[in-house]
C-alpha atoms as a PDB file:
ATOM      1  CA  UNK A   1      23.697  -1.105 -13.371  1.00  0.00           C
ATOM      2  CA  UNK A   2      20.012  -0.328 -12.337  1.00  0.00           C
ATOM      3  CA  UNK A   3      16.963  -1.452 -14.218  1.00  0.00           C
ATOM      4  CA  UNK A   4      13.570  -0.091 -14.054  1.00  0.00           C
ATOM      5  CA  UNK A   5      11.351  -2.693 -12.719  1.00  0.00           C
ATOM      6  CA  UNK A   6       8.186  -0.626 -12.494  1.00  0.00           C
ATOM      7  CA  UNK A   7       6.861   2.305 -10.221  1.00  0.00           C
ATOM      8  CA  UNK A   8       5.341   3.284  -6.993  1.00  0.00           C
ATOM      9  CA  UNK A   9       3.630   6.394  -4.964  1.00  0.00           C
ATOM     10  CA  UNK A  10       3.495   7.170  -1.926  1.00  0.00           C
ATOM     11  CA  UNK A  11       0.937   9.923  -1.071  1.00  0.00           C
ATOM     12  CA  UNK A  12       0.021  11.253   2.267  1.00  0.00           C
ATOM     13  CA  UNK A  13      -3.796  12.728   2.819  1.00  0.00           C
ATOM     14  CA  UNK A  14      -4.263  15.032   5.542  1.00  0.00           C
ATOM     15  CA  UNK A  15      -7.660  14.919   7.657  1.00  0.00           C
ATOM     16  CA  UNK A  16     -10.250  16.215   5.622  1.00  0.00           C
ATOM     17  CA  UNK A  17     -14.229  16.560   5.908  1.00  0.00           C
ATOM     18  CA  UNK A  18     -15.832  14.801   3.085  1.00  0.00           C
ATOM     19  CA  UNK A  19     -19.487  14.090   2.309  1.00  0.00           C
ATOM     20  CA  UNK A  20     -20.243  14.734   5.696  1.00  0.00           C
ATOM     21  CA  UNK A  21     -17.840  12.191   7.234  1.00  0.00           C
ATOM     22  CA  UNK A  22     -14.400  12.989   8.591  1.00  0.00           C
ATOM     23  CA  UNK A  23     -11.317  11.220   6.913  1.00  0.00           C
ATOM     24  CA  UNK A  24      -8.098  10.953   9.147  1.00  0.00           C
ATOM     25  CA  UNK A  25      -4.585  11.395   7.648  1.00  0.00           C
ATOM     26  CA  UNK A  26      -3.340   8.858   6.366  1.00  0.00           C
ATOM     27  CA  UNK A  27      -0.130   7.024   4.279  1.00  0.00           C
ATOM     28  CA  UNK A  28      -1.140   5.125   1.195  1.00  0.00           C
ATOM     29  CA  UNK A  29       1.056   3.660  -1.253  1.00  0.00           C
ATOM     30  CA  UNK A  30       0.953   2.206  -4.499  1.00  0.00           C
ATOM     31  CA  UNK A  31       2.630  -0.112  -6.899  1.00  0.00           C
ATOM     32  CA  UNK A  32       3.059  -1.113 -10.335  1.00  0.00           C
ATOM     33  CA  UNK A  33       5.546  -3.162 -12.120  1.00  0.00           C
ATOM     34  CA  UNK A  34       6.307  -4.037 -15.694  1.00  0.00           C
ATOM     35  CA  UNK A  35       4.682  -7.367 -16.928  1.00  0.00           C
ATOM     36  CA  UNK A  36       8.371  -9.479 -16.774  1.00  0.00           C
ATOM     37  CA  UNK A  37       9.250  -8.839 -13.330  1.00  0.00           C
ATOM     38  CA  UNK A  38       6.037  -9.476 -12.056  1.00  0.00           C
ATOM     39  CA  UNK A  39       5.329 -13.069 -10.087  1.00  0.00           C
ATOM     40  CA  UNK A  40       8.721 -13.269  -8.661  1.00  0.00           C
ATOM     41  CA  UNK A  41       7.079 -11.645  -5.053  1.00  0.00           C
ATOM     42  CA  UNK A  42       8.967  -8.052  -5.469  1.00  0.00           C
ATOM     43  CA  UNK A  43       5.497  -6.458  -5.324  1.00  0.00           C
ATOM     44  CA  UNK A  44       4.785  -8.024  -1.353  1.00  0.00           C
ATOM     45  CA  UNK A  45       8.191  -7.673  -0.935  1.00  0.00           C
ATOM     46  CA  UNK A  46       8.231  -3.757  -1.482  1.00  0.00           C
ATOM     47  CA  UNK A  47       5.172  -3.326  -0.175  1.00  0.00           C
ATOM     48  CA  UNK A  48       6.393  -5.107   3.293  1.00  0.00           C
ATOM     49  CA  UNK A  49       9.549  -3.537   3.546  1.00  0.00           C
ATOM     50  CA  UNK A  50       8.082   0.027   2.717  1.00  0.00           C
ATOM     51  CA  UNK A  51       5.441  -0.127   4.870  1.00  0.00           C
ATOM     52  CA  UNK A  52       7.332  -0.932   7.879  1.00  0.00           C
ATOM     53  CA  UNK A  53      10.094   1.626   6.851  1.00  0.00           C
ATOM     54  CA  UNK A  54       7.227   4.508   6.901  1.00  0.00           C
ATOM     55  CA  UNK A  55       5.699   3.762  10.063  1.00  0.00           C
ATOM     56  CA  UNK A  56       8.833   3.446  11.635  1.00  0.00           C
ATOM     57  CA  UNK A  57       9.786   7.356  10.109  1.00  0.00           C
ATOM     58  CA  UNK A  58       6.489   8.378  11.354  1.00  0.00           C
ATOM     59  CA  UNK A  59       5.413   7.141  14.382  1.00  0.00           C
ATOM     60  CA  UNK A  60       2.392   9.462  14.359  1.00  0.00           C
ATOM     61  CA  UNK A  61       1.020   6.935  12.051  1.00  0.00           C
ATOM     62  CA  UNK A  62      -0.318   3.180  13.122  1.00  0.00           C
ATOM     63  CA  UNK A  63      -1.092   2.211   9.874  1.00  0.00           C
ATOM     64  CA  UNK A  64      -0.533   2.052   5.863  1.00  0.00           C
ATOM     65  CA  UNK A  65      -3.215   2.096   3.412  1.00  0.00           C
ATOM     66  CA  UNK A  66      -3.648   0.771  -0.473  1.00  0.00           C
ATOM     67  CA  UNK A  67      -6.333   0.717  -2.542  1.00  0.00           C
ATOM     68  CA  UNK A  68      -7.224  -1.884  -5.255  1.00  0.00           C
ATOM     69  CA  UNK A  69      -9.853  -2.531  -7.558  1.00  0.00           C
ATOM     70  CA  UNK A  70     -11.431  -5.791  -6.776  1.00  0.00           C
ATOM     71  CA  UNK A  71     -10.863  -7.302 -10.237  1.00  0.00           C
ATOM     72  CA  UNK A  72      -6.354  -7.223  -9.875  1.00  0.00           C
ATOM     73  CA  UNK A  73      -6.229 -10.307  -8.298  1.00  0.00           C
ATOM     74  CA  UNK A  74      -2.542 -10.542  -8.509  1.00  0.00           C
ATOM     75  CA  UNK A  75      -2.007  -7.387  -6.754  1.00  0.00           C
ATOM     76  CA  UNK A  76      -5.054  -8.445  -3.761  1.00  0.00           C
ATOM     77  CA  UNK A  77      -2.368 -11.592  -3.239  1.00  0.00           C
ATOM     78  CA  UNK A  78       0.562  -9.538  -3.391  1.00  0.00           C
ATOM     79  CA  UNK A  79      -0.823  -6.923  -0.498  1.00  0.00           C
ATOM     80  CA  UNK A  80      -2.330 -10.005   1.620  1.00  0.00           C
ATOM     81  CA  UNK A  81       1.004 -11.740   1.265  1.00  0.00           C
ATOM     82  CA  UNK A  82       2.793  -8.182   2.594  1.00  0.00           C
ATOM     83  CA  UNK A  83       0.554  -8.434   5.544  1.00  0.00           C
ATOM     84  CA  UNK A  84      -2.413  -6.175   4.510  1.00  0.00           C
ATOM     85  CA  UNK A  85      -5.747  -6.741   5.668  1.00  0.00           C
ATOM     86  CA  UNK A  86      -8.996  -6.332   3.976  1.00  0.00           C
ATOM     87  CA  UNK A  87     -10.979  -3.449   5.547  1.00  0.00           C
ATOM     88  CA  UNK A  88     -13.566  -2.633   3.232  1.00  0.00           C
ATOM     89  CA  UNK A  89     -14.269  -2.697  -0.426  1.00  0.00           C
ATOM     90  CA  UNK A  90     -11.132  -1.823  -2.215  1.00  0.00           C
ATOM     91  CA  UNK A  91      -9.336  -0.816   1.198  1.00  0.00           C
ATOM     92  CA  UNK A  92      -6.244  -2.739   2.401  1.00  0.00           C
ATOM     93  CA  UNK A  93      -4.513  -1.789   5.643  1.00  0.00           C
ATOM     94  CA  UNK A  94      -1.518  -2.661   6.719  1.00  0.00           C
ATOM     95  CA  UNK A  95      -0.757  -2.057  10.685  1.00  0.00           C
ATOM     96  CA  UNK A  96       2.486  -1.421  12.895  1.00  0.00           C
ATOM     97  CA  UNK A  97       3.223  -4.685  14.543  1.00  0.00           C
END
């Protein structure tokens, strides 16, 4: 039987020109799970295994991105304990090893 544990996105943002500066495309994915099955590490877990799964279906791409607000500490520690790294802000990047 499956269970719903929660939801995810993946979008993918072509280059753009935005307030002057240029954006390249990108992969960023995103995560949220219901309040029970949260703490048990599924969150770094799917964000590890997906991750690697999309850069390896793409190789045009070197790198995933997710954004978090600063104040979901839960989810920071979930996407630095997938192997993300802090690039700016709200800005997590994970890269092809």
């Amino acid at each position: 039987m499956l269970e719903l544990i929660g939801l995810s996105f993946l979008n993918f943002h072509p280059e753009e020109k935005r307030d002057n500066e240029i954006l390249l495309e990108e992969i960023e994915i995103g995560l949220g799970l219901l309040s029970e099955c949260r703490g048990k590490g599924l969150g770094s877990l799917f964000e590890k295994e997906s991750s690697e799964y999309l850069l390896n279906l793409y190789p045009q791409f070197n790198e995933v991105v997710a954004r978090i607000d600063e104040d979901n500490i839960s989810s920071i520690s979930s996407i630095k304990k997938a192997g993300f790294d802090k690039i700016k802000d709200t800005e997590y990047h994970y890269k092809r090893k």
